[in-house]
C-alpha atoms as a PDB file:
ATOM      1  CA  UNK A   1     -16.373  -2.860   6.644  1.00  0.00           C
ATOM      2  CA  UNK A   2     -15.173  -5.940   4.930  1.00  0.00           C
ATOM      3  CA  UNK A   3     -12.374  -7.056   2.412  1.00  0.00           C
ATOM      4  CA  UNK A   4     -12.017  -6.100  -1.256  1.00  0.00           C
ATOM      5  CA  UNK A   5     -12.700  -8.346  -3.955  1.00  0.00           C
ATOM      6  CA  UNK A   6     -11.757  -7.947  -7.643  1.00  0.00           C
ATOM      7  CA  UNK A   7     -15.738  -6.099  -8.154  1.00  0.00           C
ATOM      8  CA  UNK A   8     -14.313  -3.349  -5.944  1.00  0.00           C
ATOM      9  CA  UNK A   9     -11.302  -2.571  -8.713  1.00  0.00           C
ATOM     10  CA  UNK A  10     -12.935   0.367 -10.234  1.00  0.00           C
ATOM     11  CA  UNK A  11     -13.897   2.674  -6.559  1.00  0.00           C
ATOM     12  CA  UNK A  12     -10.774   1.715  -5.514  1.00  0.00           C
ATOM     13  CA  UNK A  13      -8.842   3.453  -8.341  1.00  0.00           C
ATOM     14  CA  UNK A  14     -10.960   6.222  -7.728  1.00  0.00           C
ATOM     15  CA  UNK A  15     -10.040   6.609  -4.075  1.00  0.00           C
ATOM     16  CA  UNK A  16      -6.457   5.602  -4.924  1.00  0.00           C
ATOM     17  CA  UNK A  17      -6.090   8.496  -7.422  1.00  0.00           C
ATOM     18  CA  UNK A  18      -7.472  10.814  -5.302  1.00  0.00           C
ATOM     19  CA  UNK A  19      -4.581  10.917  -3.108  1.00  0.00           C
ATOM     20  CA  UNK A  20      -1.573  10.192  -5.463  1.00  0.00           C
ATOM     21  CA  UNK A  21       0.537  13.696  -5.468  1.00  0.00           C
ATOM     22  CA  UNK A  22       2.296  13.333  -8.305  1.00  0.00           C
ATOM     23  CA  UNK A  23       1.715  14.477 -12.064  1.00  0.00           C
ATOM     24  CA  UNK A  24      -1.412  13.447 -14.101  1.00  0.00           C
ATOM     25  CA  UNK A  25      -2.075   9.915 -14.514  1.00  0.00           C
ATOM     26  CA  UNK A  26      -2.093   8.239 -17.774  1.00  0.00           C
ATOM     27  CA  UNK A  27      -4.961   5.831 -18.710  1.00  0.00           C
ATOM     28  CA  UNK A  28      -2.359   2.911 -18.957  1.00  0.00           C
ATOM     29  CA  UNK A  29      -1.407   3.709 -15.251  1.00  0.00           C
ATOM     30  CA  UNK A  30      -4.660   3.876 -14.453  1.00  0.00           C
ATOM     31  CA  UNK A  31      -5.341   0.005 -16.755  1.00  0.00           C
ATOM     32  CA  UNK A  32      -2.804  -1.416 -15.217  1.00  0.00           C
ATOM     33  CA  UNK A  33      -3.936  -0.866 -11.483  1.00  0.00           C
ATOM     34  CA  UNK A  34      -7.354  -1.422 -12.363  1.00  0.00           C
ATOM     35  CA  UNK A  35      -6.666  -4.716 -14.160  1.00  0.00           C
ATOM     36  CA  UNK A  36      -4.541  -5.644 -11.617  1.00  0.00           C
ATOM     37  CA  UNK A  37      -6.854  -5.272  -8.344  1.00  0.00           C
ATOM     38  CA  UNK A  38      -9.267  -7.559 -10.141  1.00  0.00           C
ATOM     39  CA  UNK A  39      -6.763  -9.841 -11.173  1.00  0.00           C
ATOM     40  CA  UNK A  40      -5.128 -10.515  -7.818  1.00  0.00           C
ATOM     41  CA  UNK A  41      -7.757  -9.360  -4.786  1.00  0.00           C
ATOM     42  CA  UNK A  42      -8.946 -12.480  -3.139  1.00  0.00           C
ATOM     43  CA  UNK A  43      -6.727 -14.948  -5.397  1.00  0.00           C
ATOM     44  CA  UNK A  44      -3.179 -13.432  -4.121  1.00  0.00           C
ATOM     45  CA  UNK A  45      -2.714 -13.405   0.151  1.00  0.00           C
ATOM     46  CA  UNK A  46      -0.096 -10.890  -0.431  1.00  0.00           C
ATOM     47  CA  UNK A  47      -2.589  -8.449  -1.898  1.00  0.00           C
ATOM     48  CA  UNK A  48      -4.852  -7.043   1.179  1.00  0.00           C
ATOM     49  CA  UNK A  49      -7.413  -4.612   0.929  1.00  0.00           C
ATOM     50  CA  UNK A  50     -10.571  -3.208   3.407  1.00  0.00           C
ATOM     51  CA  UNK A  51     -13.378  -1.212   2.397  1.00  0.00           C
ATOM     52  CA  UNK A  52     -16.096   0.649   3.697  1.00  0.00           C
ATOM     53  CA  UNK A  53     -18.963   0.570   1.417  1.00  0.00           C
ATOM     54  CA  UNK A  54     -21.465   3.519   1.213  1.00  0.00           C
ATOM     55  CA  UNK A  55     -25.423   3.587   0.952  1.00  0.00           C
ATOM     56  CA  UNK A  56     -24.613   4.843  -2.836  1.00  0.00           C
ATOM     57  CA  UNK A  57     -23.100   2.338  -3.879  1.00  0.00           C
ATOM     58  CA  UNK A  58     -19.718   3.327  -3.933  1.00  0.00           C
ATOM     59  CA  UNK A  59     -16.650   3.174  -1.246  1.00  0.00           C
ATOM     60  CA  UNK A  60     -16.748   5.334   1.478  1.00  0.00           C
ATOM     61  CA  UNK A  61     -12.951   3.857   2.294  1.00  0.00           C
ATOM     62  CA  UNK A  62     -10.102   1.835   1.928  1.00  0.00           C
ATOM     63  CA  UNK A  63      -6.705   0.631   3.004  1.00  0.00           C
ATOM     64  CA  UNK A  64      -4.509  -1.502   0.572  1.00  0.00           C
ATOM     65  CA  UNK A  65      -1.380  -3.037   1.629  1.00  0.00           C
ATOM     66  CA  UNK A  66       1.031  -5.481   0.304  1.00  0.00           C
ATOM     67  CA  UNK A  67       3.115  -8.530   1.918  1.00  0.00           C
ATOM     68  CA  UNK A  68       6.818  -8.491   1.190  1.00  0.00           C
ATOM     69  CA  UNK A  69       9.050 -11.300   1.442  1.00  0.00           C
ATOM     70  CA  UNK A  70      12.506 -10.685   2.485  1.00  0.00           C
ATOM     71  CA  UNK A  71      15.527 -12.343   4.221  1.00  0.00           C
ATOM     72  CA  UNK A  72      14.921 -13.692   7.849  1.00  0.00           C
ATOM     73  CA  UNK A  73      16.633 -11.714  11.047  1.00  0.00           C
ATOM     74  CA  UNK A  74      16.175 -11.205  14.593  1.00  0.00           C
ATOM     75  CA  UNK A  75      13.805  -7.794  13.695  1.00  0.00           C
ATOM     76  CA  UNK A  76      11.952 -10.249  10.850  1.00  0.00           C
ATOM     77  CA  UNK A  77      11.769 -13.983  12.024  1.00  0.00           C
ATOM     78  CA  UNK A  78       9.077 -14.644   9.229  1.00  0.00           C
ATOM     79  CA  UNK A  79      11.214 -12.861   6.846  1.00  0.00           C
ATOM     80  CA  UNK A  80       7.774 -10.691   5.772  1.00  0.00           C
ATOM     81  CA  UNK A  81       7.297  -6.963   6.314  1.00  0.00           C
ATOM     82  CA  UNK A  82       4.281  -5.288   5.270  1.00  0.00           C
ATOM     83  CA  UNK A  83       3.751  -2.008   3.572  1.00  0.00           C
ATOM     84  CA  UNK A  84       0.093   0.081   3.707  1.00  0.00           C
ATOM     85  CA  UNK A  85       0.420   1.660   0.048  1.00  0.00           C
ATOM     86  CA  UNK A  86      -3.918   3.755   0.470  1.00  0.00           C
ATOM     87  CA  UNK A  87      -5.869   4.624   3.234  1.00  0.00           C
ATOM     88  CA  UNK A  88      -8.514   7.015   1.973  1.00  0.00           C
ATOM     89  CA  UNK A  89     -11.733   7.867   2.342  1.00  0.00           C
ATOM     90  CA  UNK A  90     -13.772  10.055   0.165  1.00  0.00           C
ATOM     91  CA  UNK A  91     -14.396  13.683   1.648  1.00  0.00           C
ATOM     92  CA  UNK A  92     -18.108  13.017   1.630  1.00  0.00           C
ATOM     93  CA  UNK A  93     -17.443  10.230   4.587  1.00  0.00           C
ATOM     94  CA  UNK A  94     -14.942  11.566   6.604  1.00  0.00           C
ATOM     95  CA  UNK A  95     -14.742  12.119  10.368  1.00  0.00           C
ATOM     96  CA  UNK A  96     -16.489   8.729  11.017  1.00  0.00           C
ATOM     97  CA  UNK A  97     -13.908   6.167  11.603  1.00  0.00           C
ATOM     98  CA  UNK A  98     -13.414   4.673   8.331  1.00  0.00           C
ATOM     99  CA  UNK A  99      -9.711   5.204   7.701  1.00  0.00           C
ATOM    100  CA  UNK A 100      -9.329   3.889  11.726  1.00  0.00           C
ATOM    101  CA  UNK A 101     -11.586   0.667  10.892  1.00  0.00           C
ATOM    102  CA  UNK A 102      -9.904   0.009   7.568  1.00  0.00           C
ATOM    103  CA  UNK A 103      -6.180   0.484   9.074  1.00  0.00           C
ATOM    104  CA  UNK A 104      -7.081  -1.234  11.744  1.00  0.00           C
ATOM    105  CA  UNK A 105      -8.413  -4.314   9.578  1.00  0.00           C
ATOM    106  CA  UNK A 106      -5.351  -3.712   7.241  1.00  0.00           C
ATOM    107  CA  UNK A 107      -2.815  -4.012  10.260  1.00  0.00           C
ATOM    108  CA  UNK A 108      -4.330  -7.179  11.862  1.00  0.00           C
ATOM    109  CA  UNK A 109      -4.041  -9.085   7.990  1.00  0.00           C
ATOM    110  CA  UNK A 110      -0.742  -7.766   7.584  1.00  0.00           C
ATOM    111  CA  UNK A 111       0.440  -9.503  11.303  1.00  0.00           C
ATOM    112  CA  UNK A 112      -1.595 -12.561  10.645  1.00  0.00           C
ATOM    113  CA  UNK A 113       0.380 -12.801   7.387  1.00  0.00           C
ATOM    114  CA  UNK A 114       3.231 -12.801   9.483  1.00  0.00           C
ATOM    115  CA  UNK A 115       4.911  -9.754   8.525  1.00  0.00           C
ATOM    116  CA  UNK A 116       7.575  -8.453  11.625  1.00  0.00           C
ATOM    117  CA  UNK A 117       6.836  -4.869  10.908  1.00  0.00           C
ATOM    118  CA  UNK A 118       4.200  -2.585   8.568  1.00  0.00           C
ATOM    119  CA  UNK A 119       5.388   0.680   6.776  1.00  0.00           C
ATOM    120  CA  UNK A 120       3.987   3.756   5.178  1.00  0.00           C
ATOM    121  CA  UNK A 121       4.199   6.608   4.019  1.00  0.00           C
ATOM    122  CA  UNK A 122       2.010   8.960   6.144  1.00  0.00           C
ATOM    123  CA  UNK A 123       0.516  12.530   4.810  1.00  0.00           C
ATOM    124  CA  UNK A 124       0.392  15.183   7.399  1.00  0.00           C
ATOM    125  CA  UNK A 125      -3.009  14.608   7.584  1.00  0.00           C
ATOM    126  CA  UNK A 126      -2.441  11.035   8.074  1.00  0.00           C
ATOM    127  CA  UNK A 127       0.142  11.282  10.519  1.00  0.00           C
ATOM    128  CA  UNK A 128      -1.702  11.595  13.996  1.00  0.00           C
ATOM    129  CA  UNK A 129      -3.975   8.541  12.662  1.00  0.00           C
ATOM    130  CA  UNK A 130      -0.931   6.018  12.538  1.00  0.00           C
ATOM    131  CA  UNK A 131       0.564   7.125  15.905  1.00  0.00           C
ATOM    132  CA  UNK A 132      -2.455   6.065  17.635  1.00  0.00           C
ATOM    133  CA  UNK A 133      -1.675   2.731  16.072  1.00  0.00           C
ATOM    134  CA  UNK A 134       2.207   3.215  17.019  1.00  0.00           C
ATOM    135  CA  UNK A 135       3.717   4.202  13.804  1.00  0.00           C
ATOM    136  CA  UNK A 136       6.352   6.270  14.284  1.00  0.00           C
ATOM    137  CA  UNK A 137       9.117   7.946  11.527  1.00  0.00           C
ATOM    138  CA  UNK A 138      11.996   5.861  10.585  1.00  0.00           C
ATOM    139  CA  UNK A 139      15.298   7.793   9.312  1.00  0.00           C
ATOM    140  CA  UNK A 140      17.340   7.419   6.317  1.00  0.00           C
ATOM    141  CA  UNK A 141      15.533   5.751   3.686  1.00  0.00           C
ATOM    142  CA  UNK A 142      16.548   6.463  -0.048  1.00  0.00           C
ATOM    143  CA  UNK A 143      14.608   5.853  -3.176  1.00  0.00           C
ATOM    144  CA  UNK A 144      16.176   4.890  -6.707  1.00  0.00           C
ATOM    145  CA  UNK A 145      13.605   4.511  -9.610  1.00  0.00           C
ATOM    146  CA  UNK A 146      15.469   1.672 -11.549  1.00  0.00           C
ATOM    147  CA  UNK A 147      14.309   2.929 -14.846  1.00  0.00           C
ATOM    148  CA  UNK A 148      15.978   6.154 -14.743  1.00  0.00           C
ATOM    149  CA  UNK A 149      18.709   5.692 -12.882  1.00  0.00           C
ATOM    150  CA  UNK A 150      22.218   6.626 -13.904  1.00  0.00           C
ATOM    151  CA  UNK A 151      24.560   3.435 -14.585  1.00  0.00           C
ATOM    152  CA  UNK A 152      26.830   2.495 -12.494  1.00  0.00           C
ATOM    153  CA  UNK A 153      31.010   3.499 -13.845  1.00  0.00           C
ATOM    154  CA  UNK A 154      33.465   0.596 -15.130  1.00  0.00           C
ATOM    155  CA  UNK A 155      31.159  -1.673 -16.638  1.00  0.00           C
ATOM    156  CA  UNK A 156      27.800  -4.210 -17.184  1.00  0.00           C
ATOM    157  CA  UNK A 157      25.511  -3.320 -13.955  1.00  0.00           C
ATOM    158  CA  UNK A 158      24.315  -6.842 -14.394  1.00  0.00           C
ATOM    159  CA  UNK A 159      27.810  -8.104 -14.446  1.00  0.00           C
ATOM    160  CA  UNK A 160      29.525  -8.770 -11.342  1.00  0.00           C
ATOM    161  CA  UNK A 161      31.914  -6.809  -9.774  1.00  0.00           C
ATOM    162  CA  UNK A 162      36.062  -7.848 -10.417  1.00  0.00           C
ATOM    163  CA  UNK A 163      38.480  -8.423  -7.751  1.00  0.00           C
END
């Protein structure tokens, strides 16, 4: 196991869009995160990413997480929280403790970053994998994709609100 660096850009979309379950992807999506693992891996500390290489020449696994700056509070004295966006690791590897070596990796980066806390978004699959780190399910979080979201009544949503 060891980090990513920008050479790893392509396998990593590969394992990335292998568990995205949404619609099809388009080739700009696909650009985009390409060009931007080898833009950023190893230059930007708030990019982190583990892999486990295979005797092929390819990844076997990997687990890519981001550091997010926020306000500082009792639950976030650094003011950083850190989310793990991939684990994966391609069916041909699995059952042999690469998506444990490459969270476990992940999570140490993420605390030596100084992030107070580390989310994700577990499958059911997943799931059981993260509780033996001590993940457990948080309540009540919404999602608003600003793009398509309705505008707000009585006004300019970049205009503040009138007494």
């Amino acid at each position: 196991m060891r980090p990513a660096g920008p050479a790893d850009a392509d396998e990593l979309l590969r394992l990335r869009v292998a568990v995205l379950d949404g619609g099809p992807l388009s080739e700009e999506w696909r650009d985009t995160f390409r060009d931007d693992m080898r833009e950023r891996l190893g230059r930007d500390a708030d990019l982190l990413a583990f892999v486990v290489p295979a005797a092929d020449g390819r990844l076997a696994a990997c687990a890519i997480g981001i550091v997010y700056h926020g306000y500082r509070g009792p639950g976030h004295p650094t003011g950083r929280w850190g989310r793990i966006h991939t684990v994966v690791t391609d069916p041909a590897h699995r059952r042999r403790g690469h998506a444990r070596a490459v969270t476990a990796a992940l999570i140490e980066a993420l605390g030596g970053r100084g992030c107070g806390s580390i989310e994700l978004r577990a499958t059911e699959a997943g799931a059981p994998l993260y509780r033996t780190f001590g993940f457990g399910p948080v309540d009540g979080f919404m999602r608003l994709d600003v793009g398509t979201a309705a505008r707000p009544s009585g006004g300019d949503p970049a205009s503040p609100p009138q007494p």
